[in-house]
Each structure stands twice: as C-alpha cells, then as structure tokens.
Protein backbone atom coordinates (compact mmCIF):
# COMPACT_ATOMS: atom_id res chain seq x y z
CA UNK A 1 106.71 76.84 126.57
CA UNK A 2 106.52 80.10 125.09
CA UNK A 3 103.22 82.41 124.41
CA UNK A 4 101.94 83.70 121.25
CA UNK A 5 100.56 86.85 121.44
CA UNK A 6 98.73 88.76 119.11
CA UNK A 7 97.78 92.95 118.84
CA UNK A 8 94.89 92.99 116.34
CA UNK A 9 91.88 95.39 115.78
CA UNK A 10 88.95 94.83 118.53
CA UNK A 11 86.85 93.06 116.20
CA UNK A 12 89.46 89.97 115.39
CA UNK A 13 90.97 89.89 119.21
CA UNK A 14 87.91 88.02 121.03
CA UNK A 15 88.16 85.18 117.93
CA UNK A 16 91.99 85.05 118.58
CA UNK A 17 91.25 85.03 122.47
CA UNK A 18 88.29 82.17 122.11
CA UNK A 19 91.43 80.63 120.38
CA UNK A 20 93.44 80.58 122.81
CA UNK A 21 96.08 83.04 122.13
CA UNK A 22 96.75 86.11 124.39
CA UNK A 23 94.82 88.60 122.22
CA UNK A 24 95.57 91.89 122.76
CA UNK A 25 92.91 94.53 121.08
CA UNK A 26 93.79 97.89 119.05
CA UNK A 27 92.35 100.43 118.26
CA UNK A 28 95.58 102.51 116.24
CA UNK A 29 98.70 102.09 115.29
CA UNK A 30 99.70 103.73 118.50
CA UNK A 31 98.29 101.35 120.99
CA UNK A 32 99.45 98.62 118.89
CA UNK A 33 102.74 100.55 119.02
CA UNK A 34 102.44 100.48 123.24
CA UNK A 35 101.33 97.19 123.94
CA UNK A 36 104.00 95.82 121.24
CA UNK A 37 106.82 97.78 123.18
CA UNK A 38 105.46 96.14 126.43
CA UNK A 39 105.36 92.67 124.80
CA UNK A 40 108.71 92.68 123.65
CA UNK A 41 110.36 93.39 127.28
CA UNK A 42 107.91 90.04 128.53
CA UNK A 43 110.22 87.06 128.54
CA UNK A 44 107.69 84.52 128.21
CA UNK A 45 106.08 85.75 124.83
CA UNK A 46 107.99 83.89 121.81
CA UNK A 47 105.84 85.40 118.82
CA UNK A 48 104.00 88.45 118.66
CA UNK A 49 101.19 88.47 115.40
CA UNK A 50 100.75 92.32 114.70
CA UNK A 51 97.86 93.36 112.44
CA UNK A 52 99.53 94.03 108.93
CA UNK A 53 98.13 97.79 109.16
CA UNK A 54 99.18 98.53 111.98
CA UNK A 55 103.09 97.01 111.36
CA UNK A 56 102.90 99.06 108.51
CA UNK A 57 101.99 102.15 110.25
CA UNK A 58 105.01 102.39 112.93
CA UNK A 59 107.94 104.55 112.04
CA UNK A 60 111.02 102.91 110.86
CA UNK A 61 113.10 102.48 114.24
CA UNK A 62 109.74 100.31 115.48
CA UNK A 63 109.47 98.47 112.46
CA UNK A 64 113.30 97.69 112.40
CA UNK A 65 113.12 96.68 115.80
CA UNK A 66 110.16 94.56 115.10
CA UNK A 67 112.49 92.47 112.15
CA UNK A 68 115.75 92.35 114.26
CA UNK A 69 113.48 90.88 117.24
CA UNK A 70 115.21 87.32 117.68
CA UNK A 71 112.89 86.73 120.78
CA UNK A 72 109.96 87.69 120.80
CA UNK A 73 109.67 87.35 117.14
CA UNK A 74 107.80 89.71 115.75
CA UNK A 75 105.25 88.94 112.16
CA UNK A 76 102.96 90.51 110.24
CA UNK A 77 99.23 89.54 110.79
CA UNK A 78 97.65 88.76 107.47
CA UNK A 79 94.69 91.26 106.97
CA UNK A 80 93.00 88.32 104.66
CA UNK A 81 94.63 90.33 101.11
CA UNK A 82 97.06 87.91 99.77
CA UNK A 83 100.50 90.36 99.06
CA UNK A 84 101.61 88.28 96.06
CA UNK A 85 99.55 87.24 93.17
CA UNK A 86 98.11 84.06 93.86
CA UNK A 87 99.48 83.23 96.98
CA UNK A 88 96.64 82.57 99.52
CA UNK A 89 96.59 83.61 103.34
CA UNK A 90 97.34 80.11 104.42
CA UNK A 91 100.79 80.00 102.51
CA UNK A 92 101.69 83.65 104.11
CA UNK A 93 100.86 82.41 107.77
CA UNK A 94 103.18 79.18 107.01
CA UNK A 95 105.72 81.40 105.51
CA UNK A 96 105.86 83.28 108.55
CA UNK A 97 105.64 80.17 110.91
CA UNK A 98 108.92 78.91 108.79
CA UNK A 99 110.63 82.29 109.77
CA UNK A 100 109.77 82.26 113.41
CA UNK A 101 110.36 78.60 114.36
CA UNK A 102 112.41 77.38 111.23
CA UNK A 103 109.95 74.54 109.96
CA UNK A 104 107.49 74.63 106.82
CA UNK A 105 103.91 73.47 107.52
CA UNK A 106 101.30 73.07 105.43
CA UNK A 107 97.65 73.27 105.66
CA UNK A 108 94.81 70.62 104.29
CA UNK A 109 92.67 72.71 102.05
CA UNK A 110 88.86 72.30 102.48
C-alpha cells in the first residue's frame, strides 16, 4: 500500500503525524522545496499534501513538476481559505482525493 505524506508548517505536522500520516515539518518554501524533491524519488509515497503556501511559492519548473507527478501525486494542502466562493475545505480535499485516486467522496457534515 502506498504512503501519504504530507510537508506542512511545524505547527500542523505533529496533528498530521498523531494522524497517522508521515508528516514532514516546514519551515519555508525552500525546505518544503527539499524534502518534496526527496519525496518524489521515494517509491513507496503515492500522495504528497504540500501546504498551499508553500506550492505556491516554488518556481515554475517545481510547480510543473509537482502537476505532471503521476506517482507520487502531488496536491495542494488546503490552508483552511476556501479558493472559490462558497466552496468549503471539505469539498477541496475531496476534489483533490478525486484527482489523485479517481473516486469522489463525500464527507457527513456535523
């Protein structure tokens, strides 16, 4: 079974770890540039969550790389602002679990 790893900022990693995902902490775009770069060459990671900001933040050839990525799939890690109007962060994480693994979910709101 493949891993899900994700590079977040320090203060979201332990909650992500407790979790039981392979958190990875940041503390720039930089790091989350490095440890990125060293999760894409593991074969056993399937889906890499990258903080939002920091996605943003890489230069172009990173980023491209980061959409092209068939495996490890690379998404965008919600920072908790929806990036439509009206759409809440539980539709974009099941938006992106639709474009990683192919299947809609949905989640019971409470």
């Amino acid at each position: 079974m493949a891993k899900v790893a994700v590079i977040s900022q320090p203060a979201l990693a332990a909650g992500f770890a407790l979790a039981g995902v392979d958190a990875y902490p940041a503390t720039s775009a930089a790091e989350a540039k490095k440890l990125l770069t060293a999760l894409m060459g593991e074969s056993e990671v399937g889906i890499v969550a990258v903080d939002a900001g920091y996605l943003g933040a890489f230069d172009e050839v990173t980023r491209r790389c980061a959409r092209e990525s068939h495996r490890p799939v690379i998404v965008a890690l919600p920072s908790g602002v929806p990036t439509a109007a009206g759409e809440r962060p539980s539709e974009q994480i099941a938006e992106m679990i639709r474009r990683a693994i192919g299947f809609r979910i949905s989640f019971k709101e409470g």
